[in-house]
C-alpha atoms as a PDB file:
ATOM      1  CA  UNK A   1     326.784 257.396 -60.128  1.00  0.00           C
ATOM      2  CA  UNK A   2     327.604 261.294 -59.872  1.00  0.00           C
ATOM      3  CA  UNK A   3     331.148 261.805 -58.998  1.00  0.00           C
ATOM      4  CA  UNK A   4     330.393 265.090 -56.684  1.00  0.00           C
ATOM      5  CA  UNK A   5     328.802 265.488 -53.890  1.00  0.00           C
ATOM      6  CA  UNK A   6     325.263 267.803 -54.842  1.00  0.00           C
ATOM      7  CA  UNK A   7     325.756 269.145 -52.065  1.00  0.00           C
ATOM      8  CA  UNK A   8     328.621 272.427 -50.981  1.00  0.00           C
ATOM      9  CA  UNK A   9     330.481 272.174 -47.358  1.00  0.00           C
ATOM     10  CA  UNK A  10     331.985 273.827 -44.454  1.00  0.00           C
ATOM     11  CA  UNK A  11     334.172 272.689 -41.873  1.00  0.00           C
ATOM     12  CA  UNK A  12     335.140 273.413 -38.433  1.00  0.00           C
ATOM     13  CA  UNK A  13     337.791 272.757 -36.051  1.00  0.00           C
ATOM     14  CA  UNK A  14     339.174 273.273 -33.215  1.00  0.00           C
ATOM     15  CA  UNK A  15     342.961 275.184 -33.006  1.00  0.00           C
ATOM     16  CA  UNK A  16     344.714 272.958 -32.317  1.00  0.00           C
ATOM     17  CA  UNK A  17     343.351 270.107 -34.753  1.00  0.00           C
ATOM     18  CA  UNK A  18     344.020 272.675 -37.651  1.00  0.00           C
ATOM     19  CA  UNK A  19     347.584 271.230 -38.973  1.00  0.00           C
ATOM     20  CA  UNK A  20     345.383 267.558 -39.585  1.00  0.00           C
ATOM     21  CA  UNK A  21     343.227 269.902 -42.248  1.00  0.00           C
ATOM     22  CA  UNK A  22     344.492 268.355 -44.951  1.00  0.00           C
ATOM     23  CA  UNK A  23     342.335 265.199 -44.258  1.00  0.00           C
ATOM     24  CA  UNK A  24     339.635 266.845 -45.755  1.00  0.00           C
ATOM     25  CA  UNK A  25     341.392 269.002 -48.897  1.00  0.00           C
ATOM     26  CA  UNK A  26     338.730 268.893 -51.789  1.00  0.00           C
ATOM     27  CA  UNK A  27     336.324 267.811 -49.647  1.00  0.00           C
ATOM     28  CA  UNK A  28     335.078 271.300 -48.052  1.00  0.00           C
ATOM     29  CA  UNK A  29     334.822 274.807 -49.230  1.00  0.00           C
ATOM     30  CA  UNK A  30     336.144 276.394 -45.994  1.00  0.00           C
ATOM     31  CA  UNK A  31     337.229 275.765 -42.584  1.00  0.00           C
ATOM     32  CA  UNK A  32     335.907 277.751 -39.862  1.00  0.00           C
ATOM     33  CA  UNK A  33     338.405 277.812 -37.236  1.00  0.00           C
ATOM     34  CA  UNK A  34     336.299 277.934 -33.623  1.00  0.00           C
ATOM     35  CA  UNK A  35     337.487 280.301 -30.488  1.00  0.00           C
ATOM     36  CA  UNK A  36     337.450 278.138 -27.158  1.00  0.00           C
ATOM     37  CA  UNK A  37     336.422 279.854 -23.986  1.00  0.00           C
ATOM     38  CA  UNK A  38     339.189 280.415 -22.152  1.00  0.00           C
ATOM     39  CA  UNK A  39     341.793 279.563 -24.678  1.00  0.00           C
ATOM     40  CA  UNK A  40     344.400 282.697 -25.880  1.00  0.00           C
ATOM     41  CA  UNK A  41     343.340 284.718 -28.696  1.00  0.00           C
ATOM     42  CA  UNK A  42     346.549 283.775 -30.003  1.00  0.00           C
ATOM     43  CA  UNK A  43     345.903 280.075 -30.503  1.00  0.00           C
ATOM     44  CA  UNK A  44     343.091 281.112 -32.988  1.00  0.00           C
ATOM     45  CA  UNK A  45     345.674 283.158 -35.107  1.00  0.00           C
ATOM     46  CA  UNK A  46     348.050 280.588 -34.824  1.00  0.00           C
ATOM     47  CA  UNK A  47     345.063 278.075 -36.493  1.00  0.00           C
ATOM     48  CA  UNK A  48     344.192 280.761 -38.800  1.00  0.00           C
ATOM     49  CA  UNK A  49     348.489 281.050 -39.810  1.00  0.00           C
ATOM     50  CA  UNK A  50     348.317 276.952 -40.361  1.00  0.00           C
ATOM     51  CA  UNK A  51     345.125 276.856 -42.582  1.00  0.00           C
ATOM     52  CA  UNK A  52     346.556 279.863 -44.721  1.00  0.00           C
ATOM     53  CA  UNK A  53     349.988 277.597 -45.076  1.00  0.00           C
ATOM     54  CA  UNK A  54     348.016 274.987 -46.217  1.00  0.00           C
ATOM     55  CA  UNK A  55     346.064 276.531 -48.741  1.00  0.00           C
ATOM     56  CA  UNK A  56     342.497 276.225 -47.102  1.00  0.00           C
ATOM     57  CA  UNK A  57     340.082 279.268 -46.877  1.00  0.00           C
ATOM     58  CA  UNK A  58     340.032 279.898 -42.840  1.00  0.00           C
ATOM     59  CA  UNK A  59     336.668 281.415 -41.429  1.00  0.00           C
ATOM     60  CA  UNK A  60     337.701 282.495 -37.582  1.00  0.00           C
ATOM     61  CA  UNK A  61     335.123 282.463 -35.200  1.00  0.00           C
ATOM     62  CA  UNK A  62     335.080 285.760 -33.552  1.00  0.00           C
ATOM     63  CA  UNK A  63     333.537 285.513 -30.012  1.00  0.00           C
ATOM     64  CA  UNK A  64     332.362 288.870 -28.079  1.00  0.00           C
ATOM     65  CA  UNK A  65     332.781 287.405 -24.984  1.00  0.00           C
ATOM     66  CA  UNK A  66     336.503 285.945 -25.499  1.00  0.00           C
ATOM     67  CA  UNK A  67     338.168 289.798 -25.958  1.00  0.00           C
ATOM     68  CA  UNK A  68     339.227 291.087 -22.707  1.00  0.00           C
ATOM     69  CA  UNK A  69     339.015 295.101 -24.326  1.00  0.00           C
ATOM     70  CA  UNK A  70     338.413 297.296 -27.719  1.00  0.00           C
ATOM     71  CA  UNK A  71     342.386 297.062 -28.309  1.00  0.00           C
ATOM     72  CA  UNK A  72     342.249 293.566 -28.033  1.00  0.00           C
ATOM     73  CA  UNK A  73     339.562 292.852 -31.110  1.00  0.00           C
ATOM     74  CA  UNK A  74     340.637 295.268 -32.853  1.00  0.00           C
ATOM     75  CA  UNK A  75     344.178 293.934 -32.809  1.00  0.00           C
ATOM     76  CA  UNK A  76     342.594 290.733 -33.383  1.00  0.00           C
ATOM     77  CA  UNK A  77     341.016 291.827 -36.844  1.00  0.00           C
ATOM     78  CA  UNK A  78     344.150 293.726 -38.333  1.00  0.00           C
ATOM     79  CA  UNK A  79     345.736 290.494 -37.657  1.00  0.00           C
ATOM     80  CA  UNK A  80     343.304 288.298 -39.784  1.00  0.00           C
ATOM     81  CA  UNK A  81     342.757 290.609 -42.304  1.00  0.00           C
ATOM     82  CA  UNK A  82     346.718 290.671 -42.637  1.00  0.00           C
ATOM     83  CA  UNK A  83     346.427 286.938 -43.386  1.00  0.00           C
ATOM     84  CA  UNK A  84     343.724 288.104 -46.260  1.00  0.00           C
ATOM     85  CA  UNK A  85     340.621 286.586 -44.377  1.00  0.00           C
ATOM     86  CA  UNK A  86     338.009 288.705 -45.232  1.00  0.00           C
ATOM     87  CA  UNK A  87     335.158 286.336 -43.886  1.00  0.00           C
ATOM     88  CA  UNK A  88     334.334 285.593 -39.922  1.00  0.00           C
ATOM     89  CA  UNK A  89     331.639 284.176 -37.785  1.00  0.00           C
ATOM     90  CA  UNK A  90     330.248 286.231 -35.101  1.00  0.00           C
ATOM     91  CA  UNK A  91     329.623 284.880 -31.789  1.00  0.00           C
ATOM     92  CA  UNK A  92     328.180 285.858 -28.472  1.00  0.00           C
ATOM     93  CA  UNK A  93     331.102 282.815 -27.577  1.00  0.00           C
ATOM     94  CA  UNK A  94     330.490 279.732 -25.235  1.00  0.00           C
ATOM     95  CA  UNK A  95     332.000 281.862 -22.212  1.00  0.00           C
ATOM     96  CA  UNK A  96     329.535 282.361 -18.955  1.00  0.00           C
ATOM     97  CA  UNK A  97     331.083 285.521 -18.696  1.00  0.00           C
ATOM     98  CA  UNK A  98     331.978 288.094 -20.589  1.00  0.00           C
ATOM     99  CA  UNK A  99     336.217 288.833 -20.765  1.00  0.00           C
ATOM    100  CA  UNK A 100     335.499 292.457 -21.739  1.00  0.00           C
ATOM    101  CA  UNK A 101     333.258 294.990 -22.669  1.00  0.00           C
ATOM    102  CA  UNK A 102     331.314 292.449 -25.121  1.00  0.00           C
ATOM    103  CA  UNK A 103     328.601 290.160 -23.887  1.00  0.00           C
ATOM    104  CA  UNK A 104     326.971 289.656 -27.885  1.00  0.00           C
ATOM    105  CA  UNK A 105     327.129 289.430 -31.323  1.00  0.00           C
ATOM    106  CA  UNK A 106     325.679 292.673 -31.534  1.00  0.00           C
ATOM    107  CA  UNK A 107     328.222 294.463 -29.282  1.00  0.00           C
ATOM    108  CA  UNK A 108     330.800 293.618 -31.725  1.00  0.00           C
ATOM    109  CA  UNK A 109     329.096 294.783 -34.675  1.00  0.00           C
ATOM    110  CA  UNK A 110     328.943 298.268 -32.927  1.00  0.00           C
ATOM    111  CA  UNK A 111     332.444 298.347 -32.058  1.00  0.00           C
ATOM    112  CA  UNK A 112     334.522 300.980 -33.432  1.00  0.00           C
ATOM    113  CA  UNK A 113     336.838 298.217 -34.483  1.00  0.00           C
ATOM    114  CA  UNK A 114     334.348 296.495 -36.797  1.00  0.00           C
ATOM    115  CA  UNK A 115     333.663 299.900 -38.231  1.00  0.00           C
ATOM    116  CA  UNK A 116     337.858 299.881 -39.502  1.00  0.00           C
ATOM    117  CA  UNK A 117     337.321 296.182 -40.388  1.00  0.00           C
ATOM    118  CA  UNK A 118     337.998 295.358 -44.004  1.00  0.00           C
ATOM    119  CA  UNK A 119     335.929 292.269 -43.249  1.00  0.00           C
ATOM    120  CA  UNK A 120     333.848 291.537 -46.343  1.00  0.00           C
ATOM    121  CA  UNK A 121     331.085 288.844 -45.467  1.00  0.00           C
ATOM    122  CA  UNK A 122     329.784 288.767 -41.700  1.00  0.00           C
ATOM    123  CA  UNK A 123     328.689 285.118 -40.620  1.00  0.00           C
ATOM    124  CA  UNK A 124     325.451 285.069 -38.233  1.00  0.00           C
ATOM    125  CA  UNK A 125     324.652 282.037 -35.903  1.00  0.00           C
ATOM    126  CA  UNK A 126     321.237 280.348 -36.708  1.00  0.00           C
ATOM    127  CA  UNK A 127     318.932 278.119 -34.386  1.00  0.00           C
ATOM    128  CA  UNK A 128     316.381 276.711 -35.969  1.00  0.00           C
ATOM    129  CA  UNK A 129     315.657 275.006 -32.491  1.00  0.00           C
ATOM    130  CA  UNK A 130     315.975 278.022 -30.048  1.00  0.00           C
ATOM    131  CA  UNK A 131     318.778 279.195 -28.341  1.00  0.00           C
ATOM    132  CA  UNK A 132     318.773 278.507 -24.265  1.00  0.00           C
ATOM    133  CA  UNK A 133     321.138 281.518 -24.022  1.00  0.00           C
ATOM    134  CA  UNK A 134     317.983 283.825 -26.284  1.00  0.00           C
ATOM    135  CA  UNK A 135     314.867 283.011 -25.687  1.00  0.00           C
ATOM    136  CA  UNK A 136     314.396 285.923 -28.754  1.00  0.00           C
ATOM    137  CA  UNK A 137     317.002 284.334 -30.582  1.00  0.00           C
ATOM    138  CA  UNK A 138     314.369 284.541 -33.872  1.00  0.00           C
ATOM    139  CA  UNK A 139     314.448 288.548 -33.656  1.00  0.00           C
ATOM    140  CA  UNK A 140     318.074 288.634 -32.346  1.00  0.00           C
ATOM    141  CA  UNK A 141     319.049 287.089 -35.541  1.00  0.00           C
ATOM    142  CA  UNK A 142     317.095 289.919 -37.446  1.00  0.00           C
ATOM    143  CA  UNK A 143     318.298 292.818 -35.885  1.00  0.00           C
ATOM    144  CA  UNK A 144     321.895 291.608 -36.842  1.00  0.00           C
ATOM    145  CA  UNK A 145     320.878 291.065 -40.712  1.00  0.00           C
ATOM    146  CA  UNK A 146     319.878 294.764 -40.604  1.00  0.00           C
ATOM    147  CA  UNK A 147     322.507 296.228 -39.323  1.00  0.00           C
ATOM    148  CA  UNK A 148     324.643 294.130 -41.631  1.00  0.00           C
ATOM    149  CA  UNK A 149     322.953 295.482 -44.886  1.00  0.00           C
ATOM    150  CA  UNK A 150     322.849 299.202 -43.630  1.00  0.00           C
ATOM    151  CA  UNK A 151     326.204 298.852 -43.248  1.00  0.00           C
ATOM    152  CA  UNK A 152     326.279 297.153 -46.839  1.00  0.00           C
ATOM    153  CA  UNK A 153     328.500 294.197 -45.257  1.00  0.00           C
ATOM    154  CA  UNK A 154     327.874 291.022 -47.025  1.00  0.00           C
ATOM    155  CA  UNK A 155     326.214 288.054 -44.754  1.00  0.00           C
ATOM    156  CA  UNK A 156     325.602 284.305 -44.676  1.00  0.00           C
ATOM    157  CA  UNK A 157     323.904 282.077 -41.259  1.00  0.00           C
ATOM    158  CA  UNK A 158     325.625 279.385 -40.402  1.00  0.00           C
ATOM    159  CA  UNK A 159     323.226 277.540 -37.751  1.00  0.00           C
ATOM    160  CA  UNK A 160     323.076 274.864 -35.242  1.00  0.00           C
ATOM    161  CA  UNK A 161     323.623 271.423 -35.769  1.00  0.00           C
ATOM    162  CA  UNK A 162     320.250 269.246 -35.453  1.00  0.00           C
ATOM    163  CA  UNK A 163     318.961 265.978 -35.719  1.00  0.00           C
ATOM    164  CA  UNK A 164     315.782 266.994 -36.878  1.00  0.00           C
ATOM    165  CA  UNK A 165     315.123 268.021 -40.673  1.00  0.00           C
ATOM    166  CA  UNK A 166     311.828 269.137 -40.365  1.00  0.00           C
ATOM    167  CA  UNK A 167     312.248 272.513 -37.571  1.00  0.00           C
ATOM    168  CA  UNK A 168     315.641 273.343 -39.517  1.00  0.00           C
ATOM    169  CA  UNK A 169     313.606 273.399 -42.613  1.00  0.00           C
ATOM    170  CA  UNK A 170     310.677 275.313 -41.509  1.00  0.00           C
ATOM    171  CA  UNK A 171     313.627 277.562 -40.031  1.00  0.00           C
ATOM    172  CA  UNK A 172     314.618 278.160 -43.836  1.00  0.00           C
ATOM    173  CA  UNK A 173     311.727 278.406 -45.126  1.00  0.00           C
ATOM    174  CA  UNK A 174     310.520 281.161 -42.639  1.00  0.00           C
ATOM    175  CA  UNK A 175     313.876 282.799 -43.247  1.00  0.00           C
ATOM    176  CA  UNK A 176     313.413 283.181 -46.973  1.00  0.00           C
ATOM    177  CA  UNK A 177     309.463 284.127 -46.596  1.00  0.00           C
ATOM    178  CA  UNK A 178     310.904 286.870 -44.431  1.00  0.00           C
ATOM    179  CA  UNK A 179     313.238 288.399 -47.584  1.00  0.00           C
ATOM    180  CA  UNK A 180     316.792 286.617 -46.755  1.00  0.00           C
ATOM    181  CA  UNK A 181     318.106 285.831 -49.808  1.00  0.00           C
ATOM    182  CA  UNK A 182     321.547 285.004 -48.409  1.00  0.00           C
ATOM    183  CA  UNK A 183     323.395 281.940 -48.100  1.00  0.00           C
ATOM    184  CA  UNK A 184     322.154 279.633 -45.444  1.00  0.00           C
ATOM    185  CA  UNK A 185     324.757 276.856 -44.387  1.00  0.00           C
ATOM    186  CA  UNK A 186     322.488 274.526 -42.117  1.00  0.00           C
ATOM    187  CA  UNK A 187     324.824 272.799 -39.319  1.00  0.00           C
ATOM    188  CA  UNK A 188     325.229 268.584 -39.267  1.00  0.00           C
ATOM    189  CA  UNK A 189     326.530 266.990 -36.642  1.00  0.00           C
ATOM    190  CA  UNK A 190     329.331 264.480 -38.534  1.00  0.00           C
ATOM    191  CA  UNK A 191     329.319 260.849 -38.038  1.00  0.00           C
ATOM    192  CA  UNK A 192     330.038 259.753 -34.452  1.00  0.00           C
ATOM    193  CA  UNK A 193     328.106 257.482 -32.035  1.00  0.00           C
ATOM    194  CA  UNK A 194     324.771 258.866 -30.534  1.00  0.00           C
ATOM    195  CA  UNK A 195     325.958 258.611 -26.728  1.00  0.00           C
ATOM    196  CA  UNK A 196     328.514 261.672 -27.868  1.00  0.00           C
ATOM    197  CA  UNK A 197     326.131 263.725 -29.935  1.00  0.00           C
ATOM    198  CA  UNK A 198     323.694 263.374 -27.098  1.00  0.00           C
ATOM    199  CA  UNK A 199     326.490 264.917 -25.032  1.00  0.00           C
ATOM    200  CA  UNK A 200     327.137 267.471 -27.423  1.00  0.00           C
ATOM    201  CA  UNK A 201     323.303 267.844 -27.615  1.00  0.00           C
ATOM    202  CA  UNK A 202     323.040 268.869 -24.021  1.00  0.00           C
ATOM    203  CA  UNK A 203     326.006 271.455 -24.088  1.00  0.00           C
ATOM    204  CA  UNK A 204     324.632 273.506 -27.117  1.00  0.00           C
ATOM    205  CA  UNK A 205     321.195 273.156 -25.913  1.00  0.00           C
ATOM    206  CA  UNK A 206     319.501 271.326 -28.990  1.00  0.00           C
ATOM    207  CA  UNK A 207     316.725 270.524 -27.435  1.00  0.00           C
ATOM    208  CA  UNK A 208     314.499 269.305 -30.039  1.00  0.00           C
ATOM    209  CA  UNK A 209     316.869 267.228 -31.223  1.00  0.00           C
ATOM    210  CA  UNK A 210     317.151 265.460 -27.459  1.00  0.00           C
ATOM    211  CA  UNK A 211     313.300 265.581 -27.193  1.00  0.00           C
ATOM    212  CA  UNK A 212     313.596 263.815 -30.541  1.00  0.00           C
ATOM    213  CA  UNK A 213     316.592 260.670 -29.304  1.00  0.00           C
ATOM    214  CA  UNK A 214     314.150 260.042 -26.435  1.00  0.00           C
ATOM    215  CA  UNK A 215     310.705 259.763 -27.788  1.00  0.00           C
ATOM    216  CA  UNK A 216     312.527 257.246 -30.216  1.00  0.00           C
ATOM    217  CA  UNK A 217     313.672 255.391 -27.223  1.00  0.00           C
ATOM    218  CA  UNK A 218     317.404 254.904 -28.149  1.00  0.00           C
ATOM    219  CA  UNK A 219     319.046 252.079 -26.165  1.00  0.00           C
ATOM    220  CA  UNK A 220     322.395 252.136 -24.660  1.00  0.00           C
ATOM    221  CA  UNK A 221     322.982 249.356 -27.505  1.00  0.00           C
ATOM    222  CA  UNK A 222     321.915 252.280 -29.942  1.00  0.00           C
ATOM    223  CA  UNK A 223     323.607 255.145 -28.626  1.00  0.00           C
ATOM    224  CA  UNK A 224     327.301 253.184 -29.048  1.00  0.00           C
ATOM    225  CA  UNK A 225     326.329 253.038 -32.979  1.00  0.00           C
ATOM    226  CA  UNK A 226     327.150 255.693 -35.762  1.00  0.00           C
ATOM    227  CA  UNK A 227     324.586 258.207 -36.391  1.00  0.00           C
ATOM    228  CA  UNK A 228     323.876 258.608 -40.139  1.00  0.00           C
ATOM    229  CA  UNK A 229     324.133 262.331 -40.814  1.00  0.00           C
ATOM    230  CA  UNK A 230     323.100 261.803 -44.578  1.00  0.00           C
ATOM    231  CA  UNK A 231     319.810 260.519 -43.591  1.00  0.00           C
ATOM    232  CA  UNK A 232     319.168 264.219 -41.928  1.00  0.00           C
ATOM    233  CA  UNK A 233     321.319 266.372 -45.032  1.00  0.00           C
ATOM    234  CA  UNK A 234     318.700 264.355 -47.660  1.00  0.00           C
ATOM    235  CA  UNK A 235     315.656 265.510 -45.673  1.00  0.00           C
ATOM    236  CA  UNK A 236     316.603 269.081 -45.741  1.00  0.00           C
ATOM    237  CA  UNK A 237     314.343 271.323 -47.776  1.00  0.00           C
ATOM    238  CA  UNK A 238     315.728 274.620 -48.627  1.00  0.00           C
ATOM    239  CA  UNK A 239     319.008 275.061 -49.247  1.00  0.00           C
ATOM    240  CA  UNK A 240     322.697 272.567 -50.709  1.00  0.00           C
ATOM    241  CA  UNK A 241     325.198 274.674 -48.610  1.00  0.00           C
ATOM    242  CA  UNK A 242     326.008 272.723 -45.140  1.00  0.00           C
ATOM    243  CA  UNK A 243     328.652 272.660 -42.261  1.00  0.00           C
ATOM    244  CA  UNK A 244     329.951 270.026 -40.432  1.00  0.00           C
ATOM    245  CA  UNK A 245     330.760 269.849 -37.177  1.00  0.00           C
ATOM    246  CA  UNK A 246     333.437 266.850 -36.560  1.00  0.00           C
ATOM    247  CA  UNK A 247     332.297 265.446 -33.109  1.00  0.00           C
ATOM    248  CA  UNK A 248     333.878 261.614 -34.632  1.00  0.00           C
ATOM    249  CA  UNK A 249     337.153 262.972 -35.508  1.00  0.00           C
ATOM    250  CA  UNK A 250     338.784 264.485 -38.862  1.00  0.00           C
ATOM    251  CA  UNK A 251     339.370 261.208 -40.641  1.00  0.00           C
ATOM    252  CA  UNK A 252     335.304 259.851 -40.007  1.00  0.00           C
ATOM    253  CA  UNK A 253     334.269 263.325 -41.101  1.00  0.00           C
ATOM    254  CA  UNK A 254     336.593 262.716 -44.062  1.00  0.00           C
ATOM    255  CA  UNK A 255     335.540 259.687 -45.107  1.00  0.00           C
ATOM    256  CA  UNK A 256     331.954 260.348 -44.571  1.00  0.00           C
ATOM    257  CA  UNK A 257     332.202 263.637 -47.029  1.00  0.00           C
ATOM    258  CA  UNK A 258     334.157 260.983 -49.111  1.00  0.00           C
ATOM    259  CA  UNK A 259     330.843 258.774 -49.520  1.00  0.00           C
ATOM    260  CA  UNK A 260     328.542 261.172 -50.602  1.00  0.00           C
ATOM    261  CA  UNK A 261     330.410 261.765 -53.922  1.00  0.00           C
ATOM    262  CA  UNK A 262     328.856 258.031 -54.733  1.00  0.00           C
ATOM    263  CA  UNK A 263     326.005 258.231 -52.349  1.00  0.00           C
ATOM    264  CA  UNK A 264     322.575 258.512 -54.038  1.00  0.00           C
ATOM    265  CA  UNK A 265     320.786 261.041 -52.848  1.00  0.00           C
ATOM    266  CA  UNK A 266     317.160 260.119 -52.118  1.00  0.00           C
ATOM    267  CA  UNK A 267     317.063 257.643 -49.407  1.00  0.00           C
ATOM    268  CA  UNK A 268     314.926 256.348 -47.136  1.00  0.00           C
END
């Protein structure tokens, strides 16, 4: 029995769930520390302040549409960088509206505070399934890895969770035919019972993976049981770098990460 996992991880929170990160210490790589619509900017520092305290590597989220003006970001990134994070995610951010003068990823990117940053590595959302909010979402995601190497800033994709192996690995594969050589961290939804990832399934928009749950037929009986995310991360062809997204709770997610060390890894 290997006493690793073969596989490397990422994990996000929420703010306030940030001081419980301990749960998984040795378990992930980073934490990504997510920006809530309509929360203060100031609750994601104060995440970012906790993680730092604790010893984890925080990755803030950086939404476009959370920053109510330039000042605001580019107070924002002097902050972070203060902390020595030298690694976000770039959003467009689950808002309907924008706050400020950024509706997209690409807005930031532009801004003259991203051109002070001291930001090192640039994280890019992927959807291997389509993004409702982009019907281009495909060529969206390439204009942003060009600007990011004329600009010689370092970049990774961190994408969507699915339930479906095969689109996200045809997503990976079409991504490296393309030239990408970066890292590609493919998104799994933790352990939790279906009737909430189905939930969380309709407010991100994975649609294949909801066109998936109901040509299976899933009972209510069904959708109260644990999904089994290592089913999906063994059926992945492409790439050993994930990130989980905790819809059971810390301590499931932690347990679950746990198991793999022992878990074999081909399975039916």
């Amino acid at each position: 029995m290997p006493n690793r996992s073969p596989y490397r991880w990422s994990l996000e929170v929420v703010p306030t769930h940030a001081h419980r990160a301990t749960l998984v210490r040795g378990l992930v790589e980073e934490i990504f520390v997510t920006m809530i619509p309509g929360s203060e900017i100031k609750t994601s520092l104060a995440a970012i302040v906790s993680l730092t305290d604790q010893g984890f590597i925080p990755v803030p989220h950086i939404a476009a549409r959370a920053f109510k003006s330039e000042a605001e970001l580019d107070g924002f990134l002097r902050e972070i960088e203060q902390l020595g994070v030298r690694k976000a995610l770039l959003l467009a951010g689950g808002a309907s509206r924008s706050a400020g003068p950024f509706a997209q990823t690409l807005d930031l990117l532009q801004s003259k505070a991203f051109a002070r940053t001291s930001l090192s590595v640039i994280g890019l959302a992927g959807h291997p399934e389509g993004n409702p909010d982009d019907p281009h979402s495909r060529q969206s995601l390439e204009k942003k890895v060009q600007f990011l190497r004329a600009a010689k800033l370092g970049l990774e994709i961190v994408t969507q969770w699915s339930f479906s192996p095969q689109p996200v690995s045809a997503f990976l594969m079409a991504l490296r035919t393309s030239g990408l050589t970066e890292t590609v961290a493919v998104g799994v939804a933790g352990p939790a019972s279906l009737k909430t990832l189905l939930k969380y399934a309709q407010t991100c928009g994975v649609t294949a993976s909801m066109d998936f749950m109901a040509k299976h037929g899933f009972s209510l009986s069904r959708l109260l049981m644990p999904n089994k995310p290592e089913l999906f991360v063994h059926a992945v062809e492409g790439t050993d770098r994930f990130h989980l997204y905790p819809f059971g709770g810390l301590e499931q997610s932690a347990a679950w990460l746990e198991s793999l060390k022992v878990m074999p890894v081909a399975q039916e």
